[in-house]
C-alpha atoms as a PDB file:
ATOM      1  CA  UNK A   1     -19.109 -62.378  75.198  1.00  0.00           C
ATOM      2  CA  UNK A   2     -16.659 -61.472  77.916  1.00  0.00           C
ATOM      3  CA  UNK A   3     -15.881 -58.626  79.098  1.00  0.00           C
ATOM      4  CA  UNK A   4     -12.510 -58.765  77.606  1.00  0.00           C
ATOM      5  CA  UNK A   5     -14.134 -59.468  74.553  1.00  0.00           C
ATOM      6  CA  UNK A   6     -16.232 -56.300  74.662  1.00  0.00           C
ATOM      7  CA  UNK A   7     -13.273 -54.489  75.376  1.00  0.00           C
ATOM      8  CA  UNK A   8     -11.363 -55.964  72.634  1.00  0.00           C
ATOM      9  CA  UNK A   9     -13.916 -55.083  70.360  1.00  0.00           C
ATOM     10  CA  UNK A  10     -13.996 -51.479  71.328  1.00  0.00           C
ATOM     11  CA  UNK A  11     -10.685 -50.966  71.177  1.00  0.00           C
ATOM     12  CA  UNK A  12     -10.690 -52.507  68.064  1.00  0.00           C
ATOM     13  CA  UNK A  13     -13.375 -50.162  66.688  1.00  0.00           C
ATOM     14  CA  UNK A  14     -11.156 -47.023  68.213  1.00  0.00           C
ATOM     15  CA  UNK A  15      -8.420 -47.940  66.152  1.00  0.00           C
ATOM     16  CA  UNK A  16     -10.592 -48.755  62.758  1.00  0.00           C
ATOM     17  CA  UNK A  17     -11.963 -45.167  63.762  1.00  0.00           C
ATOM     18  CA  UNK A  18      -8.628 -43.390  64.327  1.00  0.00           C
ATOM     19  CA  UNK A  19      -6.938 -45.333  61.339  1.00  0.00           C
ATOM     20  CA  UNK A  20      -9.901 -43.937  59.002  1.00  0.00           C
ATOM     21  CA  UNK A  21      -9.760 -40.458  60.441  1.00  0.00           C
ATOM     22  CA  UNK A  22      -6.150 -39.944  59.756  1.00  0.00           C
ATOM     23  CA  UNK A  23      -7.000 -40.735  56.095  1.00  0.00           C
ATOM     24  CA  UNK A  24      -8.352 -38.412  53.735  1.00  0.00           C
ATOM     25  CA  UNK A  25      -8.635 -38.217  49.964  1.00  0.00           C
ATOM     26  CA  UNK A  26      -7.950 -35.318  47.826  1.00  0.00           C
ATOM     27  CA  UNK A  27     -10.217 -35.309  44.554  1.00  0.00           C
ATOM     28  CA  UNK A  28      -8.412 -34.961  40.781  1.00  0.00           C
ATOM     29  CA  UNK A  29     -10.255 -31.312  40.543  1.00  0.00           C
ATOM     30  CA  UNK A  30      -8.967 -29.876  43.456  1.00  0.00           C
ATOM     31  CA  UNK A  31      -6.643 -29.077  46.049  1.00  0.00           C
ATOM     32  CA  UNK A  32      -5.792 -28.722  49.367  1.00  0.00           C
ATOM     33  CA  UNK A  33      -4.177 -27.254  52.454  1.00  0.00           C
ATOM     34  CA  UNK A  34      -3.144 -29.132  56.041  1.00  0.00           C
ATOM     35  CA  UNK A  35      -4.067 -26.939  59.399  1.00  0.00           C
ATOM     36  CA  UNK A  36      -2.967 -27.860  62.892  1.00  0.00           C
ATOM     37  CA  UNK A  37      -4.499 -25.956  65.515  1.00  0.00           C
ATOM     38  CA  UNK A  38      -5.233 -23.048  63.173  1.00  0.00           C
ATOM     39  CA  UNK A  39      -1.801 -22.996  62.017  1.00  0.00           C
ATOM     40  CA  UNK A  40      -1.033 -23.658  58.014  1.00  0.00           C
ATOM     41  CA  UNK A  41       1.374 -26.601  57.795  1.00  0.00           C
ATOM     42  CA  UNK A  42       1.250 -28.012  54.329  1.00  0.00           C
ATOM     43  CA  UNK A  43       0.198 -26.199  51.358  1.00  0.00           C
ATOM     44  CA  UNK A  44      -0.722 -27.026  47.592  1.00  0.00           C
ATOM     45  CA  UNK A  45      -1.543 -31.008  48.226  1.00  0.00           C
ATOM     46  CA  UNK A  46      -2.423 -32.782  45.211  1.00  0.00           C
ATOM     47  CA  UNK A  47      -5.238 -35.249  44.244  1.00  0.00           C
ATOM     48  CA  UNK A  48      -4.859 -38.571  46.282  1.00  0.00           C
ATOM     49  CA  UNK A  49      -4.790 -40.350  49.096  1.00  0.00           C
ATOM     50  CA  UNK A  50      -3.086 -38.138  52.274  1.00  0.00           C
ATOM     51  CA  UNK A  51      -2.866 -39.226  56.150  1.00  0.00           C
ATOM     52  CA  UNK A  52      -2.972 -36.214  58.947  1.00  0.00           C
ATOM     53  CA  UNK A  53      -3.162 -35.839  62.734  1.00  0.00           C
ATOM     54  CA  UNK A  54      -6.826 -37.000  63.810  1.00  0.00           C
ATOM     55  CA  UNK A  55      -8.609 -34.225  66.177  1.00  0.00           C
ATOM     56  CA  UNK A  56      -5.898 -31.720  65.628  1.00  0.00           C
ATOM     57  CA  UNK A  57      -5.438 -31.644  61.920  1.00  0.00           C
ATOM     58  CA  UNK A  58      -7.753 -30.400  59.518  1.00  0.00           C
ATOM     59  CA  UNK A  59      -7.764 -30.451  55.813  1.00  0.00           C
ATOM     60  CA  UNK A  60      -9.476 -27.271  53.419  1.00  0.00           C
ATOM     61  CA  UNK A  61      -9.734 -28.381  49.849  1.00  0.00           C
ATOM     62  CA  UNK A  62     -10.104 -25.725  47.015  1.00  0.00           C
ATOM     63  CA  UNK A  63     -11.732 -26.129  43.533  1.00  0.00           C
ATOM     64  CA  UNK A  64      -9.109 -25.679  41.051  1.00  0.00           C
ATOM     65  CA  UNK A  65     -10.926 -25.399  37.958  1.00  0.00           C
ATOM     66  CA  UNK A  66     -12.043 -23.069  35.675  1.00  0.00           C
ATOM     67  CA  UNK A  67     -14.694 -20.610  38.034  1.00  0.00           C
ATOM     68  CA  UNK A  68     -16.929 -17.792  36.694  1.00  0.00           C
ATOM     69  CA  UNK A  69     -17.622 -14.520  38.631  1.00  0.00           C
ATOM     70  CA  UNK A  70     -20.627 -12.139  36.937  1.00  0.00           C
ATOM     71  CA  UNK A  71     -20.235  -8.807  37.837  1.00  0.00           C
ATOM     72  CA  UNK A  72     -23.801  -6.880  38.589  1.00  0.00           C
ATOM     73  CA  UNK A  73     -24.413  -4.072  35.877  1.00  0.00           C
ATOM     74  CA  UNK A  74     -22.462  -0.826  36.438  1.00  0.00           C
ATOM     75  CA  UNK A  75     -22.098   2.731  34.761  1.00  0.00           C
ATOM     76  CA  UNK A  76     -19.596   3.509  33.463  1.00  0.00           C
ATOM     77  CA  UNK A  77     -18.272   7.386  31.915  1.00  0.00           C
ATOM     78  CA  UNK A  78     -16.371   7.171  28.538  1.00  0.00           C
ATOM     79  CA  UNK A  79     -13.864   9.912  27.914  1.00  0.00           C
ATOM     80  CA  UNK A  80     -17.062  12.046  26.122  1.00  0.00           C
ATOM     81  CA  UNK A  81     -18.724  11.955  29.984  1.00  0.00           C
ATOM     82  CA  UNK A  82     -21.531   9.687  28.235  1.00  0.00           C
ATOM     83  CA  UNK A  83     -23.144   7.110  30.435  1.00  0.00           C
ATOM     84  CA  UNK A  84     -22.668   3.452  29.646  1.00  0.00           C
ATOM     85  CA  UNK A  85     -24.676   0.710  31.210  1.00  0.00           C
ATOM     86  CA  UNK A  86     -22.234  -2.665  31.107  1.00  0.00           C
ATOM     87  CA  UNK A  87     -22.356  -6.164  32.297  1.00  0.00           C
ATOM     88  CA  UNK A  88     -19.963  -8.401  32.565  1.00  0.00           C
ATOM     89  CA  UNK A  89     -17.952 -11.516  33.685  1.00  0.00           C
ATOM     90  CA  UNK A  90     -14.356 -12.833  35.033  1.00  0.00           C
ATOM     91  CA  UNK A  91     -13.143 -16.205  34.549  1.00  0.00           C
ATOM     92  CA  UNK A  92     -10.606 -17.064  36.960  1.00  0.00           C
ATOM     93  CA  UNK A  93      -8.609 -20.417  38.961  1.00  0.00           C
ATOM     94  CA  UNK A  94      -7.146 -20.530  42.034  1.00  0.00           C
ATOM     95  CA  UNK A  95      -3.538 -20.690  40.808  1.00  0.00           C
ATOM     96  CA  UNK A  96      -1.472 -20.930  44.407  1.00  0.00           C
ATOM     97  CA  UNK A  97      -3.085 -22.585  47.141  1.00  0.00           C
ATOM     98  CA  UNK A  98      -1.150 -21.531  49.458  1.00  0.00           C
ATOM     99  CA  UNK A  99      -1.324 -17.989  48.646  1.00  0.00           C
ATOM    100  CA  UNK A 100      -5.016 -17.856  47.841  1.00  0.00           C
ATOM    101  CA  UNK A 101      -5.773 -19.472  51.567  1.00  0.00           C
ATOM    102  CA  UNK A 102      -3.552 -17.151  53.000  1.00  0.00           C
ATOM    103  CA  UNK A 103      -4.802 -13.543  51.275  1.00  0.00           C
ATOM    104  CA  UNK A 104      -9.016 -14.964  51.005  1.00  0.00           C
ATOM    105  CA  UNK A 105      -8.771 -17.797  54.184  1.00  0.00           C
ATOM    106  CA  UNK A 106     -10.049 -19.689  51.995  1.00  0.00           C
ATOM    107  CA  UNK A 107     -13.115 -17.540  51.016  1.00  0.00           C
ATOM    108  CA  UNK A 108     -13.981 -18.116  47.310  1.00  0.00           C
ATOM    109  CA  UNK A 109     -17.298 -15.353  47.960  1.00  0.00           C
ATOM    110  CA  UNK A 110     -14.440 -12.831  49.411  1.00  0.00           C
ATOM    111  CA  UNK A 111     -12.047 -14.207  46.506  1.00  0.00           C
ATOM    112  CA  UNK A 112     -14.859 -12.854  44.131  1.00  0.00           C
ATOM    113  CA  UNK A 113     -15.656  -9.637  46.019  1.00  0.00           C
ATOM    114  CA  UNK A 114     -12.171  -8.831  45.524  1.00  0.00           C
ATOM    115  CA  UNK A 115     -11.800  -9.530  41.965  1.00  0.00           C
ATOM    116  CA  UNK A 116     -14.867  -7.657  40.783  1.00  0.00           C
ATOM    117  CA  UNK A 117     -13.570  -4.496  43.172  1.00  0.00           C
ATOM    118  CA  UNK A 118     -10.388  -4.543  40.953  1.00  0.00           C
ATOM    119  CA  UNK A 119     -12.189  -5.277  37.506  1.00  0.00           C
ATOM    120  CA  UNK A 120     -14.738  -2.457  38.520  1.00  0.00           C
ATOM    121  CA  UNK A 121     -11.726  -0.282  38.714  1.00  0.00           C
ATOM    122  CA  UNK A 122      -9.964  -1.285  35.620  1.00  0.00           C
ATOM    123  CA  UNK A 123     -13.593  -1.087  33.340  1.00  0.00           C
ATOM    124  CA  UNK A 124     -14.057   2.905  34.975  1.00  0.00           C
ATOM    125  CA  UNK A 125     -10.438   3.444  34.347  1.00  0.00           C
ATOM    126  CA  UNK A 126     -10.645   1.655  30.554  1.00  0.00           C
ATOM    127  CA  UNK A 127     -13.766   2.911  29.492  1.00  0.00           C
ATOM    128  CA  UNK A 128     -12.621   6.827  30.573  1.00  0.00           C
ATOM    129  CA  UNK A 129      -9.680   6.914  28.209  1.00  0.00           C
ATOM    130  CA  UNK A 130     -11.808   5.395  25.229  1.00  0.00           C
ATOM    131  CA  UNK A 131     -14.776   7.215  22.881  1.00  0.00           C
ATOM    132  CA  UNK A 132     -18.747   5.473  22.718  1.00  0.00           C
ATOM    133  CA  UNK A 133     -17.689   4.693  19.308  1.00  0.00           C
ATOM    134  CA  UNK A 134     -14.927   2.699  20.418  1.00  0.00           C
ATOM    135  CA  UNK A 135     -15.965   0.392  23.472  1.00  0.00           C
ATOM    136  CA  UNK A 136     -18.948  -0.112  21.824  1.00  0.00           C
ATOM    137  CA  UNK A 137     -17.217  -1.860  18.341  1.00  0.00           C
ATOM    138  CA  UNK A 138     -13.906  -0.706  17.624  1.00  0.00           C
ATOM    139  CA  UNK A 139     -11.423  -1.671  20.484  1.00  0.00           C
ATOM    140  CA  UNK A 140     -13.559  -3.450  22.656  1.00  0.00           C
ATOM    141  CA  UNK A 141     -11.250  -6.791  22.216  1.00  0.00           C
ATOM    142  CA  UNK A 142      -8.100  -4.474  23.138  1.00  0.00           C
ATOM    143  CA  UNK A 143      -9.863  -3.083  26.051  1.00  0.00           C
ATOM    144  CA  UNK A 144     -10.580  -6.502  27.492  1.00  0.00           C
ATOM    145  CA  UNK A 145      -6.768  -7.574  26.530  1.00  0.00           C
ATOM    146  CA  UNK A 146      -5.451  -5.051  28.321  1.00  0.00           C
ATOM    147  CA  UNK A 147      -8.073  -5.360  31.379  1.00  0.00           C
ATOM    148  CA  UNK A 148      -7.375  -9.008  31.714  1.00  0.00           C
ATOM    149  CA  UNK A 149      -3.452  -8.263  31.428  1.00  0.00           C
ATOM    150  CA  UNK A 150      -3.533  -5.729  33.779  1.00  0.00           C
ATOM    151  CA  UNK A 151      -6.108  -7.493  36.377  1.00  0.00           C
ATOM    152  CA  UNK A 152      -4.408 -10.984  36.130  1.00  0.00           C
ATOM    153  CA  UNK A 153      -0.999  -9.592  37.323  1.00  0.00           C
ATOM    154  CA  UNK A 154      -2.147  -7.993  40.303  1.00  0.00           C
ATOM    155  CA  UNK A 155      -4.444 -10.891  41.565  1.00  0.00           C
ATOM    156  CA  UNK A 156      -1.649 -13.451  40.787  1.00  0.00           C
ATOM    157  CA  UNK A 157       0.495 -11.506  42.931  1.00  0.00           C
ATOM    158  CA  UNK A 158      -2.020 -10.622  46.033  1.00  0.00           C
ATOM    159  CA  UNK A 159      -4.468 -13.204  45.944  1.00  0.00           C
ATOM    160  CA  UNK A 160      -2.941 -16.309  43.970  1.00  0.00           C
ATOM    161  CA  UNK A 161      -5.528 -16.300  41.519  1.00  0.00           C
ATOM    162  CA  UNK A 162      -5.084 -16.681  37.509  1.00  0.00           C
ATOM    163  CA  UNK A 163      -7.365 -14.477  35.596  1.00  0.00           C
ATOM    164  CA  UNK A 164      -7.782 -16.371  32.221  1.00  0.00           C
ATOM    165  CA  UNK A 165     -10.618 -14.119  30.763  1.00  0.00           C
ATOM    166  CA  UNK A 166     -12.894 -10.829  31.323  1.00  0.00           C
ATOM    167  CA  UNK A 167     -15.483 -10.064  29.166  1.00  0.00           C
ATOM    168  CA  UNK A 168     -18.263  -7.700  28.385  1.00  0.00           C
ATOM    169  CA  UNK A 169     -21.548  -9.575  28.099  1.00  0.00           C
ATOM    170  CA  UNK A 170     -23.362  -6.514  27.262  1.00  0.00           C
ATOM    171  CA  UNK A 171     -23.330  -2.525  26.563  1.00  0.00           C
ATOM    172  CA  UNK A 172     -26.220  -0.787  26.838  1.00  0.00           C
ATOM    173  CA  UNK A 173     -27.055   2.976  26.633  1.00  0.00           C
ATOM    174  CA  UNK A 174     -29.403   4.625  28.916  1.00  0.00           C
ATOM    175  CA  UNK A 175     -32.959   6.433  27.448  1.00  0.00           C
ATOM    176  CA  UNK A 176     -31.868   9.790  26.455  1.00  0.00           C
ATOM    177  CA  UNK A 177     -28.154   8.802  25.163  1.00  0.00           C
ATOM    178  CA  UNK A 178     -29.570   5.817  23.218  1.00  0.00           C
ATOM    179  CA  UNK A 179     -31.931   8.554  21.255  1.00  0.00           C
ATOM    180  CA  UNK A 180     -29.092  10.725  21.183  1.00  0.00           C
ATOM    181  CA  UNK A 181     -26.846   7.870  19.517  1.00  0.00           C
ATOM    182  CA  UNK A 182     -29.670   6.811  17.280  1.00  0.00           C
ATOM    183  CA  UNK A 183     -29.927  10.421  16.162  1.00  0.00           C
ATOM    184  CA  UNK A 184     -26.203  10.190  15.747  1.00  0.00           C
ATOM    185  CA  UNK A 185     -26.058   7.238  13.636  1.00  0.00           C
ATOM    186  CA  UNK A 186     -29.040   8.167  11.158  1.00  0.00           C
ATOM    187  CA  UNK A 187     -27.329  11.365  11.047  1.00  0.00           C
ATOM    188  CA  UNK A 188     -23.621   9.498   9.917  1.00  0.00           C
ATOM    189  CA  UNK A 189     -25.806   7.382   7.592  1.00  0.00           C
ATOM    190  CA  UNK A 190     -27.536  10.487   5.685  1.00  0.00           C
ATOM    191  CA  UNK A 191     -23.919  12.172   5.526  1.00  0.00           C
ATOM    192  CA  UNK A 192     -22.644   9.034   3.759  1.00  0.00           C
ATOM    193  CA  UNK A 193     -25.019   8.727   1.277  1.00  0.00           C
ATOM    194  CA  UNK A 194     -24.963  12.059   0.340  1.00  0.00           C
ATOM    195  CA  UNK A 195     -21.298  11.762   0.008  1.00  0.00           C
ATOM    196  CA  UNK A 196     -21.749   8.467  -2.137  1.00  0.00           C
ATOM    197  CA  UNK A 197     -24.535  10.654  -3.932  1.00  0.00           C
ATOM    198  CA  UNK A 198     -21.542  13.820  -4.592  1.00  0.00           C
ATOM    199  CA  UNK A 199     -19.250  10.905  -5.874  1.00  0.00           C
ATOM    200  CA  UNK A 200     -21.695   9.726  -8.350  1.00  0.00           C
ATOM    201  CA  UNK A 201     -22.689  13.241  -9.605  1.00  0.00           C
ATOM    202  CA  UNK A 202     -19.001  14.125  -9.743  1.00  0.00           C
ATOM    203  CA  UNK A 203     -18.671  11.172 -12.262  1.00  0.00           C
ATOM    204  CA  UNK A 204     -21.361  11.289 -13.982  1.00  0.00           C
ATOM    205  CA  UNK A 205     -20.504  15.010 -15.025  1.00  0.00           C
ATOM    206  CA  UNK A 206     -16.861  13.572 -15.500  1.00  0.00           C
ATOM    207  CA  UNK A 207     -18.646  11.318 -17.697  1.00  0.00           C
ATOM    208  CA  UNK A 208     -20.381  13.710 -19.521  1.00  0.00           C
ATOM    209  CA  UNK A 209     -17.716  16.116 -19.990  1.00  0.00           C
ATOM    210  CA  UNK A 210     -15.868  13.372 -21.600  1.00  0.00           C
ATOM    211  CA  UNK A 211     -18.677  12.475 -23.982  1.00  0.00           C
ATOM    212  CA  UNK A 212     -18.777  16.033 -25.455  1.00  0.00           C
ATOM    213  CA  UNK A 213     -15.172  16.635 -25.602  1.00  0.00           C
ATOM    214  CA  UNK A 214     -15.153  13.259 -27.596  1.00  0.00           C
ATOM    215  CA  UNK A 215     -18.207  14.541 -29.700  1.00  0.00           C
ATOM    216  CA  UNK A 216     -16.564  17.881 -30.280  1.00  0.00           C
ATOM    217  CA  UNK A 217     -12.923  16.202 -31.680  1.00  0.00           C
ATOM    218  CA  UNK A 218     -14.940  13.885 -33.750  1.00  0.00           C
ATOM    219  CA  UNK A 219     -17.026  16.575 -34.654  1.00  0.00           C
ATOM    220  CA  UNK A 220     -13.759  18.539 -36.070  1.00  0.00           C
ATOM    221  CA  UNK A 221     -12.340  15.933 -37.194  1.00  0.00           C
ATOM    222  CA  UNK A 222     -15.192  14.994 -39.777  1.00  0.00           C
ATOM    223  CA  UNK A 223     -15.571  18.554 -40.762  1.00  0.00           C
ATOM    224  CA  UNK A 224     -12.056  18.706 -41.244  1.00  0.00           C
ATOM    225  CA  UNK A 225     -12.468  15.858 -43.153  1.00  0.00           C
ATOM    226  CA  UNK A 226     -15.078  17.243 -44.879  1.00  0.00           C
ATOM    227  CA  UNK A 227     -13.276  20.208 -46.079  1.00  0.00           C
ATOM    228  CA  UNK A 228     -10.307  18.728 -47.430  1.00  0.00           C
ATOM    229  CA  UNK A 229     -12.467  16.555 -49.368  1.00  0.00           C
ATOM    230  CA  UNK A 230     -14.757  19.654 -50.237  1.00  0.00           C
ATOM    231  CA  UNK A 231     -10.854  21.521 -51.260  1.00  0.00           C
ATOM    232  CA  UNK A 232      -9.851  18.253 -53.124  1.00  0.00           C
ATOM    233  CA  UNK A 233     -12.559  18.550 -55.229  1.00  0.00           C
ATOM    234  CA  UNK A 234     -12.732  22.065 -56.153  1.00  0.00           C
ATOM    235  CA  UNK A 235      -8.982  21.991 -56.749  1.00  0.00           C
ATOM    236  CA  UNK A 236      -9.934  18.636 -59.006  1.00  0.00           C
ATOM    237  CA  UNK A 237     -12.680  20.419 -61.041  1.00  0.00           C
ATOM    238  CA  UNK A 238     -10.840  23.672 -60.700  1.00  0.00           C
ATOM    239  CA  UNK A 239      -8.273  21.383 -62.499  1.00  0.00           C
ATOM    240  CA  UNK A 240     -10.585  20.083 -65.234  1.00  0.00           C
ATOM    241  CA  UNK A 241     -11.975  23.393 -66.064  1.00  0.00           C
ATOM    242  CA  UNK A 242      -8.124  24.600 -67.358  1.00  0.00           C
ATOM    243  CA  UNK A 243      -8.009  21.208 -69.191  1.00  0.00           C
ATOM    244  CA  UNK A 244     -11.102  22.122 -70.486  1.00  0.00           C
ATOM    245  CA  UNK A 245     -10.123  26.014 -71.327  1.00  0.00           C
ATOM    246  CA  UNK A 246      -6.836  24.693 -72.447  1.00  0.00           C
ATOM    247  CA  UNK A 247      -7.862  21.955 -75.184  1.00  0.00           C
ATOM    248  CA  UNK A 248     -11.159  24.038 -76.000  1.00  0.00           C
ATOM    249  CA  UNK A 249     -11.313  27.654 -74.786  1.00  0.00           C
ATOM    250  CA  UNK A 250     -15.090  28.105 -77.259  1.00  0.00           C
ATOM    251  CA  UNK A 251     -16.297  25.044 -75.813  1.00  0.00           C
ATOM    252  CA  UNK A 252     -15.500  25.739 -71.913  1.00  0.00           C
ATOM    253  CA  UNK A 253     -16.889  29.586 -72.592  1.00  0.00           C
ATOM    254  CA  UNK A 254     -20.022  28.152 -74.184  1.00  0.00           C
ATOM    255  CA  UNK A 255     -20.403  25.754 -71.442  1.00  0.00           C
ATOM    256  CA  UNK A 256     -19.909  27.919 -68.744  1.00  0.00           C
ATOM    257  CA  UNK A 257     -22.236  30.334 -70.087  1.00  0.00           C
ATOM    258  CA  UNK A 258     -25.124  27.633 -69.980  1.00  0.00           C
ATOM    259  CA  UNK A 259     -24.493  27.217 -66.755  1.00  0.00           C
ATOM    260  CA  UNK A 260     -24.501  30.701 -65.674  1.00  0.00           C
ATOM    261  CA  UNK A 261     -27.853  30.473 -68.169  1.00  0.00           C
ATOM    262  CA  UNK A 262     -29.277  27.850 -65.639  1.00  0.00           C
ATOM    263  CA  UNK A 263     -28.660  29.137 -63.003  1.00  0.00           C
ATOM    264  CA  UNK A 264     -30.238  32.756 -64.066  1.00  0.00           C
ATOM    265  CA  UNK A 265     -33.362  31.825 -65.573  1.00  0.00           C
ATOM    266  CA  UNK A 266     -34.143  28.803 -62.599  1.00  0.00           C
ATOM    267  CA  UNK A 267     -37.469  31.303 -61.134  1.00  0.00           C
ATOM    268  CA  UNK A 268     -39.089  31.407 -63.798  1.00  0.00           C
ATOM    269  CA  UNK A 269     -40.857  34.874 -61.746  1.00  0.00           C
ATOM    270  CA  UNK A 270     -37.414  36.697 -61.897  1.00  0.00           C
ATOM    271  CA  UNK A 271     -37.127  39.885 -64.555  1.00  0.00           C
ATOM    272  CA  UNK A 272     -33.271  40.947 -65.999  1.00  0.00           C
ATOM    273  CA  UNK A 273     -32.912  43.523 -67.697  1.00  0.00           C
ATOM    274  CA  UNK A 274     -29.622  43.120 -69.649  1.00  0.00           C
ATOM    275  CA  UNK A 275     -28.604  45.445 -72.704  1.00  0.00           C
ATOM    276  CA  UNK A 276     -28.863  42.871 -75.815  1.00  0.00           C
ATOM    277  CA  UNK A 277     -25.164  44.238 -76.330  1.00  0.00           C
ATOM    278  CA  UNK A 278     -24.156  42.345 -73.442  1.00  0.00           C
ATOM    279  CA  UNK A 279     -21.637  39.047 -73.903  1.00  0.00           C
ATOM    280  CA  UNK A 280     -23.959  37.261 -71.665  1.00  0.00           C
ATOM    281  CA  UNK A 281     -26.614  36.861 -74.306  1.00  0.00           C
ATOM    282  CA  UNK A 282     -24.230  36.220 -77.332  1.00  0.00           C
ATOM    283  CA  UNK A 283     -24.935  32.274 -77.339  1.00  0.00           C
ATOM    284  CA  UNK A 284     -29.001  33.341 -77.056  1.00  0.00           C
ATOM    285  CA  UNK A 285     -28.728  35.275 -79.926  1.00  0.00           C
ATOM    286  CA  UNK A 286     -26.045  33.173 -82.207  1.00  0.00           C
ATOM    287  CA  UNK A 287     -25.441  29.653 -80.954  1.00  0.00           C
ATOM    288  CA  UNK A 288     -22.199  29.828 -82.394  1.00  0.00           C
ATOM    289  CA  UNK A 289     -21.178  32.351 -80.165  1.00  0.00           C
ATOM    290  CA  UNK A 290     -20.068  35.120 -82.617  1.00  0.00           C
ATOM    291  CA  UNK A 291     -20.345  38.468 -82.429  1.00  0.00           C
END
């Protein structure tokens, strides 16, 4: 080969190299941002196939997808001054390229740093207006609503950055307030099942009172039943004796006087002493009564 051929050849090579250095491909999951000199000329440049300046151009591309963040474990004071040990996470996406390159440079570590310096402050500031009770169970989902609210409008703003999620992995008590909250919560426990204990004596002596008011109205009742029976029937014989008297005034005396005898004489250890004068022992001495 000639030396026009070699230099042919080289020059050919110094295009096919220039050509393929002015190409560059963005990939579907992220984006990217043009630089000449330093200098930000094009911002936000989607997936694809893109051409720039060789040598003086430069291309950043940014992961736009869903990114996690842990945050190391910090204390934390609720609004009782008790300690709180709590972990957790953000989960965030660069959301404006252009804005996220300018307030990081780029930086997803910094990005991060600055995040978990804002969450930090939002958890100290959250968990200080809230009770143990509370972030432990009760409004922990509000809290992280309103964290995540709250952070994703100011990092949106300064940074370009979505915050889709924060969430507490984990609360943990240190030694001496985990005893204290055991204590606590045996102590809540106890108080509740003596109160369940006070509602069930309460009814039961409801209960009871009940019974015996029942058992003293039917109680009345059949003894007022009673007695009107007992009054019907003394007013019925009371009746019979005048029929009796009235159709056969010897007869009912007679009969009345045996059972007055009957009734006298039923000890047969019992002593009278009755004058033999006496109208009690006419029908002893004369069966037919006379006198």
């Amino acid at each position: 080969m000639g030396a026009k051929g070699v230099v042919g050849l080289a020059g050919a090579l110094i295009v096919v190299l220039v050509v393929l250095s002015s190409v560059y491909i963005i990939p579907e999951t992220h984006r990217g941002v043009l630089l000449r000199f330093g200098e930000l000329i094009e911002t936000d440049i989607q997936a694809g196939i893109h051409f720039k300046v060789p040598v003086i151009d430069r291309v950043r591309e940014f992961d736009v997808r869903l990114l996690t963040t842990d945050l190391p474990s910090r204390q934390y004071l609720t609004i009782e001054k008790k300690p709180l040990d709590v972990d957790s996470y953000i989960a965030w996406k660069i959301q404006d390229v252009d804005q996220f390159y300018r307030a990081t440079g780029g930086d997803e570590y910094r990005a991060s740093s600055l995040l978990m310096s804002r969450v930090d402050n939002g958890l100290r500031d959250e968990f200080g207006v809230r009770t143990m009770v509370e972030v432990v169970s009760g409004q922990r989902d509000e809290l992280m609503t309103t964290l995540t609210t709250r952070v994703n409008e100011t990092a949106q703003k300064e940074f370009g950055i979505q915050v889709v999620d924060i969430r507490v992995k984990a609360i943990e008590f240190p030694g001496e307030v985990s005893q204290n909250v055991y204590r606590r919560m045996a102590a809540e426990r106890q108080a509740l099942a003596q109160e369940f204990r006070s509602r069930g004596n309460e009814l039961g002596e409801g209960i009871r009172a009940d019974a015996d008011r029942q058992r003293t109205v039917i109680l009345a009742e059949a003894f007022s039943k009673a007695e009107e029976v007992r009054g019907e029937g003394d007013a019925e014989a009371a009746q019979i004796y005048a029929d009796a008297y009235g159709s056969n005034s010897e007869f009912y005396s007679f009969y009345r006087s045996l059972e007055a005898y009957q009734s006298t004489f039923a000890d047969k250890g019992d002593i009278m002493v009755i004058d033999t004068e006496s109208d009690f022992l006419k029908y002893l001495q004369d069966p037919m009564g006379s006198r």
